[in-house]
C-alpha atoms as a PDB file:
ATOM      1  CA  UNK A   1      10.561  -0.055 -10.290  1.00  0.00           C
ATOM      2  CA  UNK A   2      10.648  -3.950  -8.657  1.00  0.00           C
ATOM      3  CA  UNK A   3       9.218  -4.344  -5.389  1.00  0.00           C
ATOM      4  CA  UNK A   4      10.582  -7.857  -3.867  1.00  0.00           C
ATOM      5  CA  UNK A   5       8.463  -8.798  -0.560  1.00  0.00           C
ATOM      6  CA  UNK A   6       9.839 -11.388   1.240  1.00  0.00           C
ATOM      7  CA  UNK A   7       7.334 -14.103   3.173  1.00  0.00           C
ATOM      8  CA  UNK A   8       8.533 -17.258   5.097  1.00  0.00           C
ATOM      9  CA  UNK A   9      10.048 -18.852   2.348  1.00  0.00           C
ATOM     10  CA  UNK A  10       8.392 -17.419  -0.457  1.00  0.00           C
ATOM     11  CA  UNK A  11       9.576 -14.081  -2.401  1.00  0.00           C
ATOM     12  CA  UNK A  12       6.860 -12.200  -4.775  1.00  0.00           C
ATOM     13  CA  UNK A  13       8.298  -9.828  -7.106  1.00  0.00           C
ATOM     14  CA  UNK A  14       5.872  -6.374  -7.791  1.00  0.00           C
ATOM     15  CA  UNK A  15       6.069  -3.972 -10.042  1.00  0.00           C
ATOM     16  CA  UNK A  16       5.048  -0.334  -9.012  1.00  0.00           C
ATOM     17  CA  UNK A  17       3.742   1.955 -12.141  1.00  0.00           C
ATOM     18  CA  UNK A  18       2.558   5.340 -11.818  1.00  0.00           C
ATOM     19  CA  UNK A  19       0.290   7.233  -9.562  1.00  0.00           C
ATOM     20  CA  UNK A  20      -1.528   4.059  -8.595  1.00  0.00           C
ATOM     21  CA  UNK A  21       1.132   3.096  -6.666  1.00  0.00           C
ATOM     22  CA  UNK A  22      -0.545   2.319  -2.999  1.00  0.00           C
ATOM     23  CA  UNK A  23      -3.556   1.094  -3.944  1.00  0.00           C
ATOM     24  CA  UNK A  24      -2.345  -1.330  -6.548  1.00  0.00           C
ATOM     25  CA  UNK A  25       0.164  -2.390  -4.449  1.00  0.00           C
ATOM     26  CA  UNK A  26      -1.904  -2.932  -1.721  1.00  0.00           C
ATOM     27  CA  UNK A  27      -4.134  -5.019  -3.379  1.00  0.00           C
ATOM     28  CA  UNK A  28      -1.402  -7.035  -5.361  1.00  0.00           C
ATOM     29  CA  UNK A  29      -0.005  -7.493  -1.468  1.00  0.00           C
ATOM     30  CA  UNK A  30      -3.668  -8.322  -0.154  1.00  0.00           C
ATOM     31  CA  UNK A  31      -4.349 -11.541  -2.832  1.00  0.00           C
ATOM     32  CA  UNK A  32      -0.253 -12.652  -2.217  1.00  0.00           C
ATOM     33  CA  UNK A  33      -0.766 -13.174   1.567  1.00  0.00           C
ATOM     34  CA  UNK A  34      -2.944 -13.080   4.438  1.00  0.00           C
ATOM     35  CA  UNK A  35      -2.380 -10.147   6.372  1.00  0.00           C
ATOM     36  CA  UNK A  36      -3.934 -10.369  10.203  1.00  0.00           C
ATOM     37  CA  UNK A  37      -2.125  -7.708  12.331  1.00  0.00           C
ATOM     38  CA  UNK A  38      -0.755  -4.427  10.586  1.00  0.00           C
ATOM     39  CA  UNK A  39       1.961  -2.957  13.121  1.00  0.00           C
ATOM     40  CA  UNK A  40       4.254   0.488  11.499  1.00  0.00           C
ATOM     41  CA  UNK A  41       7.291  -0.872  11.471  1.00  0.00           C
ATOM     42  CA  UNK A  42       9.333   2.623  10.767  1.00  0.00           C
ATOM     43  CA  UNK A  43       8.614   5.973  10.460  1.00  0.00           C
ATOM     44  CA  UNK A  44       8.044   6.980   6.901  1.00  0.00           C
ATOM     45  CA  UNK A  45      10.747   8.002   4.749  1.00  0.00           C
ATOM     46  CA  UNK A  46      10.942   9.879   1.754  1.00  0.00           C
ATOM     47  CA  UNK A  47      12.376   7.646  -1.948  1.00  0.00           C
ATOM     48  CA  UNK A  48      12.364   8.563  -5.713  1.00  0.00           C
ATOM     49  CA  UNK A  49      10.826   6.646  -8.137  1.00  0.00           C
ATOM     50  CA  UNK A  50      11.053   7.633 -12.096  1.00  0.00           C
ATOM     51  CA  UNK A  51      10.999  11.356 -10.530  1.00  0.00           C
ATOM     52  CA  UNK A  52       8.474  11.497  -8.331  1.00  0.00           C
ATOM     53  CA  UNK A  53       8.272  11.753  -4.485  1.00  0.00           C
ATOM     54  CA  UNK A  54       6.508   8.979  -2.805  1.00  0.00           C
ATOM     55  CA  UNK A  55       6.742   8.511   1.051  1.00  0.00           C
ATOM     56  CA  UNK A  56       7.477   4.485   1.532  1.00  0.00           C
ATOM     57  CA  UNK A  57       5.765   3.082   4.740  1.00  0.00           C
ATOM     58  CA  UNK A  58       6.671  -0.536   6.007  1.00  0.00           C
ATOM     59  CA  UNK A  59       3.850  -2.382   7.902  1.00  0.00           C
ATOM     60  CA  UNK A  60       4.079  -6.005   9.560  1.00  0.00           C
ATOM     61  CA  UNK A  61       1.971  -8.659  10.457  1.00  0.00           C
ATOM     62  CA  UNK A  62       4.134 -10.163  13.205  1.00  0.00           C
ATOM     63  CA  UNK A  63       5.912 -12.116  10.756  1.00  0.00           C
ATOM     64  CA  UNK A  64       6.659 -10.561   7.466  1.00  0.00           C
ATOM     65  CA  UNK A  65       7.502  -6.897   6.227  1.00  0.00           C
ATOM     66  CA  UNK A  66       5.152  -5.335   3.474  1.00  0.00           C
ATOM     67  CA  UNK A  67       5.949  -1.896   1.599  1.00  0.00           C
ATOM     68  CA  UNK A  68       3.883   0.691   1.049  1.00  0.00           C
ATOM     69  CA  UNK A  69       4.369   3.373  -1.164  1.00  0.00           C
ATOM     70  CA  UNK A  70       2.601   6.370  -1.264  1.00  0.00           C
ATOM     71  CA  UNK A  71       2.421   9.522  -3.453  1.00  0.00           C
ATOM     72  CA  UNK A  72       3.346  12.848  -1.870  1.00  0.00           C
ATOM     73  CA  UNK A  73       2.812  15.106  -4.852  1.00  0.00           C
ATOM     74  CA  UNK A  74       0.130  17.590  -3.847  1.00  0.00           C
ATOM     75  CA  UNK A  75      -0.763  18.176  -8.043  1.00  0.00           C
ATOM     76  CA  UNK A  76      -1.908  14.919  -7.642  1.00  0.00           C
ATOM     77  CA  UNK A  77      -4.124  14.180  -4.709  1.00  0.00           C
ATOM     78  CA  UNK A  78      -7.449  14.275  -6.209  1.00  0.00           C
ATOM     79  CA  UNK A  79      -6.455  11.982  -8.779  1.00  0.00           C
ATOM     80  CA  UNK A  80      -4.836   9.409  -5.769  1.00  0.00           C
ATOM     81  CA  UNK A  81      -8.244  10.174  -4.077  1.00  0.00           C
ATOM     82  CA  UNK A  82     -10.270   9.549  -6.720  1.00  0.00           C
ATOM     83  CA  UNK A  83      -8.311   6.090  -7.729  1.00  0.00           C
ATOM     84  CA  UNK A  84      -7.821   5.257  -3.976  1.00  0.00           C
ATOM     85  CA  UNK A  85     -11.827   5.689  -3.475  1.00  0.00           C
ATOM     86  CA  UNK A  86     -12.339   3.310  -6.986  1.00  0.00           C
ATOM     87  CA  UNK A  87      -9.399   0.840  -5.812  1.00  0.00           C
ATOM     88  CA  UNK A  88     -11.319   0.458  -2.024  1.00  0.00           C
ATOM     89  CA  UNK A  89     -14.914   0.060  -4.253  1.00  0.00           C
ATOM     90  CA  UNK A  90     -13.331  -2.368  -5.983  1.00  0.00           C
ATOM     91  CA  UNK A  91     -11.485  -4.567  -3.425  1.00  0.00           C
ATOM     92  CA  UNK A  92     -14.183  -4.100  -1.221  1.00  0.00           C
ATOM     93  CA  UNK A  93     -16.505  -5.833  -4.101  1.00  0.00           C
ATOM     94  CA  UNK A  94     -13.875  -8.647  -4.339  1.00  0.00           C
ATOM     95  CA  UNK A  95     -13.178  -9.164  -0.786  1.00  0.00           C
ATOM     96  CA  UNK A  96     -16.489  -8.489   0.694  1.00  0.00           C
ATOM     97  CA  UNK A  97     -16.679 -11.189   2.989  1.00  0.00           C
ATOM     98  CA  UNK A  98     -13.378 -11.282   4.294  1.00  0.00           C
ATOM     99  CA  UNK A  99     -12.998  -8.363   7.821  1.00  0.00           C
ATOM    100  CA  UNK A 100      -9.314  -8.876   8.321  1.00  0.00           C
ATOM    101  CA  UNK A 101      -9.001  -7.634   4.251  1.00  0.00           C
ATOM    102  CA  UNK A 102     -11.714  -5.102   5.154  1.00  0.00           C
ATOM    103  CA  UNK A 103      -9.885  -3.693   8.246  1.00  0.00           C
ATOM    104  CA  UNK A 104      -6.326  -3.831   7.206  1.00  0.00           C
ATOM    105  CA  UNK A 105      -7.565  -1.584   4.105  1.00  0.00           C
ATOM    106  CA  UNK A 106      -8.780   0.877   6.482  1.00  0.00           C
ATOM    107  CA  UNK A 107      -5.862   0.991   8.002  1.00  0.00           C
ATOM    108  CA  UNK A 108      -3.907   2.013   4.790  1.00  0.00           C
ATOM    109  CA  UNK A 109      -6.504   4.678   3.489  1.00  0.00           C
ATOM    110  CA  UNK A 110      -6.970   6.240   7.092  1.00  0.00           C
ATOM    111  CA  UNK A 111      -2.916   7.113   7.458  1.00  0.00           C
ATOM    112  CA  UNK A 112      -2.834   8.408   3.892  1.00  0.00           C
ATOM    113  CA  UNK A 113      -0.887  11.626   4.642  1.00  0.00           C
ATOM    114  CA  UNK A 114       0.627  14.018   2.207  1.00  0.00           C
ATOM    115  CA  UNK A 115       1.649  16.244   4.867  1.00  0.00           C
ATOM    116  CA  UNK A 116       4.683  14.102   6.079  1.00  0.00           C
ATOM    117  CA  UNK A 117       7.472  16.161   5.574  1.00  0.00           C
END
């Protein structure tokens, strides 16, 4: 599956693999543009992807729309945990001295919910 995120005048294509899906995304997002402000932009909603559930969230900066996907399946929860807990290690590690990178990752890993619907 293709993600296209559209910025000012610039489009990024991303492509979404398996169970990594919102922390790889995130990060891919995070190194494409400079996010200041993260505002929910709509309530999340439920999509398929190669047969799994994921529950799609849309965040803005004021300015520009980003996607992100989570996983919903509860069989896999630890595993998200485990590579969402490895994914913030690392970006953390590669972003260290930026706090608006810092902050807007704390945003994503504090409304991780799989009890949406």
């Amino acid at each position: 599956m293709r993600l296209v995120i559209n910025y000012q005048q610039h489009s990024k294509e991303i492509e979404i693999r398996g169970h990594t899906t919102a922390s790889c995304l995130y990060l891919h997002v995070q190194t494409l543009f400079q996010i200041q402000n993260f505002m929910l932009v709509s309530k999340a909603r439920k999509i398929q992807n190669k047969g799994e559930s994921l529950t799609q969230l849309q965040i803005t900066d004021g300015s520009a729309v980003f996607v992100i996907l989570l996983c919903k399946s509860h069989h896999v929860e630890n595993k998200l945990q485990k590579e969402l807990k490895e994914g913030r290690e690392q970006y953390q590690k590669q972003f260290k001295t930026n706090q608006t990178m810092q902050e807007a990752w704390r945003f994503v890993t504090q409304n991780w919910d799989f009890d949406m619907f």
